[in-house]
N, C-alpha and C. Protein backbone atom coordinates (compact mmCIF):
# COMPACT_ATOMS: atom_id res chain seq x y z
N UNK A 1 96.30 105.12 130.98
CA UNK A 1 97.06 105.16 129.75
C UNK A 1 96.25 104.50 128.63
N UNK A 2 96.36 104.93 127.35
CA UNK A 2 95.92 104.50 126.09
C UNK A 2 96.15 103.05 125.90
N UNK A 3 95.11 102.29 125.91
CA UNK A 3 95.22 100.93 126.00
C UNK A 3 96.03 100.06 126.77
N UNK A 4 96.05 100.02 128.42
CA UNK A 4 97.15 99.85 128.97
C UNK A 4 98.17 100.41 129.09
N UNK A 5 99.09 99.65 130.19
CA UNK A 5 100.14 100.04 130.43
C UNK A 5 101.50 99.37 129.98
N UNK A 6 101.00 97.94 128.94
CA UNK A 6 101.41 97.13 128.56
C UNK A 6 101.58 97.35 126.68
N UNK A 7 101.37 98.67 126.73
CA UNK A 7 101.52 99.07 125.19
C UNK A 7 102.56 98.59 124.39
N UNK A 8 103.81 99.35 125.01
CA UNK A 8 105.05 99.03 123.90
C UNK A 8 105.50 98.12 124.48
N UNK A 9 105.90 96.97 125.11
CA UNK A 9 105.98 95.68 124.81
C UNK A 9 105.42 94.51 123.65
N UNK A 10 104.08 94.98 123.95
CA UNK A 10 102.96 94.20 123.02
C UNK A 10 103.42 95.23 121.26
N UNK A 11 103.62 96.22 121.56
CA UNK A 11 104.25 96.59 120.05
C UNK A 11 105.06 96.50 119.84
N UNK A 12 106.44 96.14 120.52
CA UNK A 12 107.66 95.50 120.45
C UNK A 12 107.84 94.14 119.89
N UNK A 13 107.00 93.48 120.56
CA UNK A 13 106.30 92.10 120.16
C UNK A 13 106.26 91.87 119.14
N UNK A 14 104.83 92.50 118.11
CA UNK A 14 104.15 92.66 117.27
C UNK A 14 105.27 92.77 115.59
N UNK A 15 106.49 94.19 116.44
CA UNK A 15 107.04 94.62 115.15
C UNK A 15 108.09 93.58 115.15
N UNK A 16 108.79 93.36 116.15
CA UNK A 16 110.13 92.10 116.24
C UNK A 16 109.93 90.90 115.13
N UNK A 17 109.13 90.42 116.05
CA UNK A 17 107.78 89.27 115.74
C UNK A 17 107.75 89.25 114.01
N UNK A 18 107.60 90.38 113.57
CA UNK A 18 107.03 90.64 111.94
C UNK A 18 108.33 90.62 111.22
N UNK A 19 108.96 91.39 111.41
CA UNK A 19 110.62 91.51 111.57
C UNK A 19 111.53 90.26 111.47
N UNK A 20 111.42 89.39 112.24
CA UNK A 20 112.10 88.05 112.00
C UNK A 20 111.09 86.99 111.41
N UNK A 21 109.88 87.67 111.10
CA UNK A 21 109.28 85.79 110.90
C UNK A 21 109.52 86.56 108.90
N UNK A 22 108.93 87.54 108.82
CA UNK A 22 108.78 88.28 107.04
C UNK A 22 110.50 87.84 106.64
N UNK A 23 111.80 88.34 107.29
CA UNK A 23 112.98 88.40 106.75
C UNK A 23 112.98 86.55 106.48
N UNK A 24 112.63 86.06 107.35
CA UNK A 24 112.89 84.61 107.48
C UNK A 24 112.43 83.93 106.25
N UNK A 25 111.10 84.39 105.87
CA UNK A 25 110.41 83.47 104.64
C UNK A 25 111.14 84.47 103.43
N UNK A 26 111.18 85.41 103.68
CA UNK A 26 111.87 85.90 102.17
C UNK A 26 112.87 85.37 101.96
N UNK A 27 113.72 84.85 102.90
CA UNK A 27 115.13 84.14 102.81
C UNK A 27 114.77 82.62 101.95
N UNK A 28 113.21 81.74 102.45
CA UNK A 28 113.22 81.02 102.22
C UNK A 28 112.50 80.40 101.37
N UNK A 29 111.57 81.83 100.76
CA UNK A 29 111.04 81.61 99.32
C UNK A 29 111.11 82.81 98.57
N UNK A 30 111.73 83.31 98.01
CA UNK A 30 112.18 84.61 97.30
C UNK A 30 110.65 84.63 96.13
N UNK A 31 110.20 85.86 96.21
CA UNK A 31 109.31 86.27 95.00
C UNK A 31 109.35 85.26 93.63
N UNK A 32 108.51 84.83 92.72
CA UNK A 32 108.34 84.06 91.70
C UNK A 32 108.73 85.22 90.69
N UNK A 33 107.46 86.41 90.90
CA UNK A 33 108.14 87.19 89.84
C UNK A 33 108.53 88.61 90.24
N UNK A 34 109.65 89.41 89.56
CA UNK A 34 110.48 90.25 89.65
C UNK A 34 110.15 91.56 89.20
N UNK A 35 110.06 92.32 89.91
CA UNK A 35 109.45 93.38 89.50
C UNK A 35 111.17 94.13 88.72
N UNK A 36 111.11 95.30 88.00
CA UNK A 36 112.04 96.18 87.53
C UNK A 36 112.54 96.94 89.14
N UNK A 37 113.92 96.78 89.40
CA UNK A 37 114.46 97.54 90.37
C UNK A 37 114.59 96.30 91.61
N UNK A 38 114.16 95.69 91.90
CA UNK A 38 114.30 94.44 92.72
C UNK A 38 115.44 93.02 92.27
N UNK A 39 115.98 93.08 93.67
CA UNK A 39 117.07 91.75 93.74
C UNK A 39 116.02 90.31 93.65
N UNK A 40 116.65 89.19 92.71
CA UNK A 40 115.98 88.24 92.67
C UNK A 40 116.35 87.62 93.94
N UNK A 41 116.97 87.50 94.80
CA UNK A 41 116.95 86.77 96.57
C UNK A 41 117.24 87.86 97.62
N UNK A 42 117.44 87.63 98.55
CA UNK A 42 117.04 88.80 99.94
C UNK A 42 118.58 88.92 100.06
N UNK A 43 119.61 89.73 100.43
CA UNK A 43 120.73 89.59 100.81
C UNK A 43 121.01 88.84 102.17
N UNK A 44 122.05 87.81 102.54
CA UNK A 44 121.49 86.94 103.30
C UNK A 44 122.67 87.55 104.28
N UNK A 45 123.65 88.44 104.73
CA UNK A 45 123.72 89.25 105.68
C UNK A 45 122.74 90.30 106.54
N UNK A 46 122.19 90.93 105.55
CA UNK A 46 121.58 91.92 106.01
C UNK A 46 120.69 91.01 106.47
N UNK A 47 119.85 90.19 105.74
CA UNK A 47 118.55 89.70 106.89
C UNK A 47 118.81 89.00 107.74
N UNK A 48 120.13 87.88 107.81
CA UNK A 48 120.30 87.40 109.42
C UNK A 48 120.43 88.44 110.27
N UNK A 49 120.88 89.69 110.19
CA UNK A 49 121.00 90.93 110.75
C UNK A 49 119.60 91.09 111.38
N UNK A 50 118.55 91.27 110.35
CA UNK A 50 117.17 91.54 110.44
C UNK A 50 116.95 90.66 111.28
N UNK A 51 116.68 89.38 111.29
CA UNK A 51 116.32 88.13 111.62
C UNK A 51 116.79 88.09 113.24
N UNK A 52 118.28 88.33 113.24
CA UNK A 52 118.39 88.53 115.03
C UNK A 52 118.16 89.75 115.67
N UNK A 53 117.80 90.91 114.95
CA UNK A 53 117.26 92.64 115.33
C UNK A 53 115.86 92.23 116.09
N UNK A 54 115.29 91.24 115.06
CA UNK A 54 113.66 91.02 115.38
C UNK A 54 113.31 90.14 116.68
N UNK A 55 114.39 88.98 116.11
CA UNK A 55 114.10 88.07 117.85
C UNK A 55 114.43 88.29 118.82
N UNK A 56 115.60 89.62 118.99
CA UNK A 56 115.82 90.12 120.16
C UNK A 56 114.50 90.73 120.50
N UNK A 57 114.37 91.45 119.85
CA UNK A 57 113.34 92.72 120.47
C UNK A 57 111.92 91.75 120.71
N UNK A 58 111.90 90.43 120.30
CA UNK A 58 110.69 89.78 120.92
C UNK A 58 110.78 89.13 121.64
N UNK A 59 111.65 88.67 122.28
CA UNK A 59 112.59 87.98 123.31
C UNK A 59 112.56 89.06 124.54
N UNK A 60 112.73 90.27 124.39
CA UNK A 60 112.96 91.21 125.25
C UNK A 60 111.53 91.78 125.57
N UNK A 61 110.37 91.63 124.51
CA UNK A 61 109.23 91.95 125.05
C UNK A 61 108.50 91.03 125.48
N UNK A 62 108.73 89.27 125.56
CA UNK A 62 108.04 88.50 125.81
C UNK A 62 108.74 88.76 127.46
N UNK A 63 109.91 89.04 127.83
CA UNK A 63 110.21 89.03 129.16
C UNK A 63 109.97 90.25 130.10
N UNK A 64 109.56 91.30 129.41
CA UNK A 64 108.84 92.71 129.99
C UNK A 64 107.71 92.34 130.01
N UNK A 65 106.84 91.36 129.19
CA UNK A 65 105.36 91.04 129.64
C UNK A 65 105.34 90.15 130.51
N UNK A 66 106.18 89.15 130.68
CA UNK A 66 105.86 88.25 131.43
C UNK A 66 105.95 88.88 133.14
N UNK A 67 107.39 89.67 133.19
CA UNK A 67 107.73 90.00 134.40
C UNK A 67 106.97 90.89 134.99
């Protein structure tokens, strides 16, 4: 198989991983400056949403790699 057999875990990982750590700092330093069409803070439903979407799915691939 194309780079292992350990592919989509390690890309499960990767996107989760990106997924909760990116929603996390936007929560906790919002952009300085504002572009036209953009909210000045992150909506803070939707990204705890994001935030536990992401640590599941890295939680779930740290335990498909390990096992």
């Amino acid at each position: 198989m194309f780079l292992g057999a350990d592919l989509l875990p390690w890309l499960t990982l990767a996107i989760g991983g990106a997924l909760a750590a990116g929603t996390l700092l936007a929560l906790i330093r919002p952009p300085d400056k504002i572009k036209d069409g953009d909210l000045p803070v992150a909506p803070l439903g939707r990204s705890l949403i994001q935030i536990l979407i992401g640590t599941v799915a890295s939680i779930w691939a740290i335990a498909s790699l390990v096992s």
